[in-house]
Protein backbone atom coordinates (compact mmCIF):
# COMPACT_ATOMS: atom_id res chain seq x y z
CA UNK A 1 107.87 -138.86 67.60
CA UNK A 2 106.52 -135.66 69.21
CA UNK A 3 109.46 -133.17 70.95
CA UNK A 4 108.38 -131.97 74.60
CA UNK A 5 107.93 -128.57 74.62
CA UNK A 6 110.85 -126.83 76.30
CA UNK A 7 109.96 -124.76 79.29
CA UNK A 8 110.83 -121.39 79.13
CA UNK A 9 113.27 -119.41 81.76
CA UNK A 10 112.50 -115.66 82.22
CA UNK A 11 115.55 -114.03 82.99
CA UNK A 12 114.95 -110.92 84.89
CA UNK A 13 116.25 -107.77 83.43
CA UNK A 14 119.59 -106.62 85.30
CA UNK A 15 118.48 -103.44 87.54
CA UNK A 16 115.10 -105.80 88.68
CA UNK A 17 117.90 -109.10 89.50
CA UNK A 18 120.18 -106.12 91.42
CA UNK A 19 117.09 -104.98 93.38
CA UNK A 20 116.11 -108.29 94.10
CA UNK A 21 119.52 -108.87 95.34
CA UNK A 22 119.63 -105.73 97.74
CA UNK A 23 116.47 -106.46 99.05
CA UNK A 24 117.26 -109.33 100.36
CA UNK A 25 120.28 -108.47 101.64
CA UNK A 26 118.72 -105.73 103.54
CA UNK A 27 116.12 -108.05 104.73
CA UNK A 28 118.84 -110.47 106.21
CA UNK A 29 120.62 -107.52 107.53
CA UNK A 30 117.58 -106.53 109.56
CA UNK A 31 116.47 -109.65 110.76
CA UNK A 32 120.10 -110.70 111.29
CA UNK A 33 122.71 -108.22 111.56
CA UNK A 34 125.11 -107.39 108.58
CA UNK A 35 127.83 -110.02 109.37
CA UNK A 36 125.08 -112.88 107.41
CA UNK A 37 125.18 -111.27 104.16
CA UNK A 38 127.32 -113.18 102.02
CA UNK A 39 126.99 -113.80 98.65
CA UNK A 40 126.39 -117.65 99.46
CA UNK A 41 123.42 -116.58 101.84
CA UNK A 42 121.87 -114.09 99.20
CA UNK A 43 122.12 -116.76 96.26
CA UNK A 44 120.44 -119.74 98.37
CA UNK A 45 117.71 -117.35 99.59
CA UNK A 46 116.86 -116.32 95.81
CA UNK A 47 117.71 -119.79 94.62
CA UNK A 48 120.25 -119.29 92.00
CA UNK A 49 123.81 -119.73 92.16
CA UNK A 50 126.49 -117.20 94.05
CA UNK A 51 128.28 -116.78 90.96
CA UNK A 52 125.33 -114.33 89.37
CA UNK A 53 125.34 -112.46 92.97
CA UNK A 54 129.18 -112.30 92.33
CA UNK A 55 128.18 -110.48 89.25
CA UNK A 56 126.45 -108.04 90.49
CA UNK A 57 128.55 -107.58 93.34
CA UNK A 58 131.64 -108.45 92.99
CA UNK A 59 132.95 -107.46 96.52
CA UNK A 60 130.98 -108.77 99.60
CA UNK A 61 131.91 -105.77 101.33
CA UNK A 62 129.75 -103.53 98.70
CA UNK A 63 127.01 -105.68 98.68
CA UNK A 64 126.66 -105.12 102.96
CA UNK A 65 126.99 -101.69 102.13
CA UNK A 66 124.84 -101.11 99.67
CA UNK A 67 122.48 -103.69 101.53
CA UNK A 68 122.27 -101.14 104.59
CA UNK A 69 121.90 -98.28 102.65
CA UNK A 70 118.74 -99.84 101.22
CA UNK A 71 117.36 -100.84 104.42
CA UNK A 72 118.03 -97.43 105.95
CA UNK A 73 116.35 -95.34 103.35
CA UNK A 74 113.79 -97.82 103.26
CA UNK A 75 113.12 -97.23 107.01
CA UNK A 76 113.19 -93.81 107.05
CA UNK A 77 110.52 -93.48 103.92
CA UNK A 78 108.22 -95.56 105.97
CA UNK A 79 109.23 -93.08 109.25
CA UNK A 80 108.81 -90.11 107.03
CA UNK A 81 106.30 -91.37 104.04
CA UNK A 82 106.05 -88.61 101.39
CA UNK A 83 102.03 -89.12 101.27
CA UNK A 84 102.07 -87.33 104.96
CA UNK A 85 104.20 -84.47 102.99
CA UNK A 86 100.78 -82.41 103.23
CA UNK A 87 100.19 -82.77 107.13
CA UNK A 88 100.95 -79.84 109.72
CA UNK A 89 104.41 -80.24 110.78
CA UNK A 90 103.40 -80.95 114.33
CA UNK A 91 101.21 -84.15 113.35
CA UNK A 92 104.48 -85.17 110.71
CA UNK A 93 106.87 -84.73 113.78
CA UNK A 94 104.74 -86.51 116.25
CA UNK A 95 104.38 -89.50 114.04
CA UNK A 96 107.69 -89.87 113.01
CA UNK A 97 108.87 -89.89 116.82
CA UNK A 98 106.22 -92.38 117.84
CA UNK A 99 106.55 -94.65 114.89
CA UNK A 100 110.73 -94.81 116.03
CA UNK A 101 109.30 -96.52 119.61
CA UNK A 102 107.17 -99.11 118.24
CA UNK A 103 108.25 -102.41 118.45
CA UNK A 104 108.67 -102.74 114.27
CA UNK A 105 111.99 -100.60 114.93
CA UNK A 106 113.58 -102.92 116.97
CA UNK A 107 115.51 -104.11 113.84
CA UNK A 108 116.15 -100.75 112.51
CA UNK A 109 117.65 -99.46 116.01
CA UNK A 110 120.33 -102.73 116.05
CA UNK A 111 120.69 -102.75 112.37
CA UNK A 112 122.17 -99.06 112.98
CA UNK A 113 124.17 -100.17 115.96
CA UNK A 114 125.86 -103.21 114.02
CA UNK A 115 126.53 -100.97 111.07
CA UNK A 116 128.24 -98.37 112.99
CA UNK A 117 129.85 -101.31 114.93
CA UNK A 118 131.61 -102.46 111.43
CA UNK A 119 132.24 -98.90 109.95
CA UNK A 120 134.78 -98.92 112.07
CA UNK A 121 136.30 -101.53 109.76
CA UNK A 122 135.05 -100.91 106.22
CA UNK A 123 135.47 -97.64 104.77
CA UNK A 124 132.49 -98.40 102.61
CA UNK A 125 130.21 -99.05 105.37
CA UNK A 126 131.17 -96.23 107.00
CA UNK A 127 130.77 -93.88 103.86
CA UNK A 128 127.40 -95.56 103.62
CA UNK A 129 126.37 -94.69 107.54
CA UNK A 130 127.42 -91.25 107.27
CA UNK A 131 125.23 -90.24 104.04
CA UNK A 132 122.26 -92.02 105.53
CA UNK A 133 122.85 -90.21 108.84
CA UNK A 134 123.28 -87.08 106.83
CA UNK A 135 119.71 -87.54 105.05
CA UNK A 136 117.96 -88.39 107.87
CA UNK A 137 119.14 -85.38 109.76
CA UNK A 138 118.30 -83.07 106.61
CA UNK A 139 114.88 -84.28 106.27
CA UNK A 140 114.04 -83.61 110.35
CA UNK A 141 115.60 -79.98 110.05
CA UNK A 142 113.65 -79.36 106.94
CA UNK A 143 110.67 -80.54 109.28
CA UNK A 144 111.50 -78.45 111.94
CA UNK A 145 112.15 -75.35 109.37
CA UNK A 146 108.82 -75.43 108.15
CA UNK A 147 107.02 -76.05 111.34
CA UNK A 148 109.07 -72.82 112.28
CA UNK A 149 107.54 -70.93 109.23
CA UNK A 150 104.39 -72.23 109.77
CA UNK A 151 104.63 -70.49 112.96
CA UNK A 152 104.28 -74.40 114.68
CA UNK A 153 107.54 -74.66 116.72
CA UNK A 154 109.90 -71.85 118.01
CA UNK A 155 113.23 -72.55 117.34
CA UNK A 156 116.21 -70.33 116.25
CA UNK A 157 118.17 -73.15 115.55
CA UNK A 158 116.66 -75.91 113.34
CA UNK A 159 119.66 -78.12 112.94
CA UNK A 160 120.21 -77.63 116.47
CA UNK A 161 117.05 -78.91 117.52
CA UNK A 162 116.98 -81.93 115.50
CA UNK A 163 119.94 -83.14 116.74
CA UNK A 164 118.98 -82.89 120.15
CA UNK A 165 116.23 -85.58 118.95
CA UNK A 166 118.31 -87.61 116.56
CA UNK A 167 120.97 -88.62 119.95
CA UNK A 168 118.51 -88.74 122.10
CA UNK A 169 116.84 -91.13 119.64
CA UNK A 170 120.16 -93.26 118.89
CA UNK A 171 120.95 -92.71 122.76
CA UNK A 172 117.66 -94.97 123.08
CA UNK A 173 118.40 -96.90 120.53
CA UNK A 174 121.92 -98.14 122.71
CA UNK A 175 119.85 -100.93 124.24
CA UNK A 176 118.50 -102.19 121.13
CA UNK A 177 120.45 -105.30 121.89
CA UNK A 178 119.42 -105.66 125.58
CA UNK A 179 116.98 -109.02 126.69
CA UNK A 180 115.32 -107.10 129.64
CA UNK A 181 113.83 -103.73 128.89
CA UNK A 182 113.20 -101.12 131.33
CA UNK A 183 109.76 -100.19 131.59
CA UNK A 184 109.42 -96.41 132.49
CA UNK A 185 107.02 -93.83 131.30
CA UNK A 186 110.11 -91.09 130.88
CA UNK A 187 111.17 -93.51 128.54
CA UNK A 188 108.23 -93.93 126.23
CA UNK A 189 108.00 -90.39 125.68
CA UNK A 190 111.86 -89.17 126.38
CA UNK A 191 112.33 -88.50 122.67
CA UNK A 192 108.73 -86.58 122.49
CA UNK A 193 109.63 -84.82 125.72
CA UNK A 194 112.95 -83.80 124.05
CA UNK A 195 111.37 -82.50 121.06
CA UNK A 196 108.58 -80.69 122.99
CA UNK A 197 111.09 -78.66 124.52
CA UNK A 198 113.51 -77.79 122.26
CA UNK A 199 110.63 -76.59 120.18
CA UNK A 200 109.05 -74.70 122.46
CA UNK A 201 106.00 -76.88 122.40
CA UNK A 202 103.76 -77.50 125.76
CA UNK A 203 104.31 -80.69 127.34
CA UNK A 204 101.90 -83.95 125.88
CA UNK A 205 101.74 -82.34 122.60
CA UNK A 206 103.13 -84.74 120.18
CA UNK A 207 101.37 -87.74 121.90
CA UNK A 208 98.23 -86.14 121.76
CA UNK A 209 99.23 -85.60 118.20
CA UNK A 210 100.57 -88.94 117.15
């Protein structure tokens, strides 16, 4: 009598499993909002059981932290992608506003509403909200600081400036949740508009730009 051949399991190794794991709890996070991930949900959408996510992470709470952290970063590399590193700041700047009013960041803007929703809550989350917010801001004022040396924008205040973009961004980014959307021109371009001036830039400049 001939034996079957047995077939064989590949186990992944343990940092791919963990990104595997993240990934998909920052893609339920997005399409979802952050109150979905549980370690039940993660397992039956890779398929395996929730005691292996349990290993990984042990604590739900860490898992919807870590989960946003990796959707955030992951948003703003695709807002800011290093291969444009080489682009006038002007064209970077102008890009990076117009890609934040395209539909595709409908998700991001409520996934950051819903996670600083629950920071309130989870000290965690909230320690997770603040670094992203802190990256974000440092990469824009680096933008702005070289645009400034580059003799692109005229600002005296680089941090200054980018903050007037980042809230009127988020201040846009309030209505995320809303079913009717106001349709007004000042609106398409309020976060260009803002930029424009605070840079000293001539009005229409980043959308002709973008």
């Amino acid at each position: 009598m001939t034996s079957r051949p047995q077939a064989t399991r590949i186990r992944k190794q343990p940092d791919e499993r963990r990104a595997e794991i993240l990934h998909t709890a920052a893609r339920i996070a997005l399409a979802e909002g952050l109150e979905k991930i549980t370690l039940r949900r993660v397992a039956d959408e890779l398929g395996v059981r929730p005691g292996l996510i349990g290993h990984y992470f042990p604590a739900a709470d860490t898992l919807v932290s870590e989960a946003f952290t990796d959707a955030a970063a992951r948003e703003r590399d695709a807002l800011l992608p290093a291969d444009e590193a080489g682009l006038p700041p002007t064209e970077r700047l102008a890009r990076f506003l117009v890609r934040l009013g395209e539909p595709d960041c409908l998700d991001l803007s409520r996934l950051w509403l819903n996670a600083r929703h629950l920071s309130r809550f989870k000290d965690g989350l909230r320690e997770a909200v603040d670094a992203q917010e802190t990256a974000t801001r440092d990469a824009l004022t680096e933008l702005i600081e070289q645009g400034v040396r580059d003799g692109e924008f005229t600002t005296d205040d680089a941090l200054g400036a980018a903050l007037r973009v980042l809230v009127t961004v988020d201040g846009m980014g309030a209505y995320a949740n809303g079913d009717t959307h106001l349709d007004h021109p000042a609106l398409d371009d309020m976060a260009l508009t803002v930029a424009e001036h605070a840079l000293g830039l001539a009005p229409g400049t980043l959308r002709a730009r973008a």
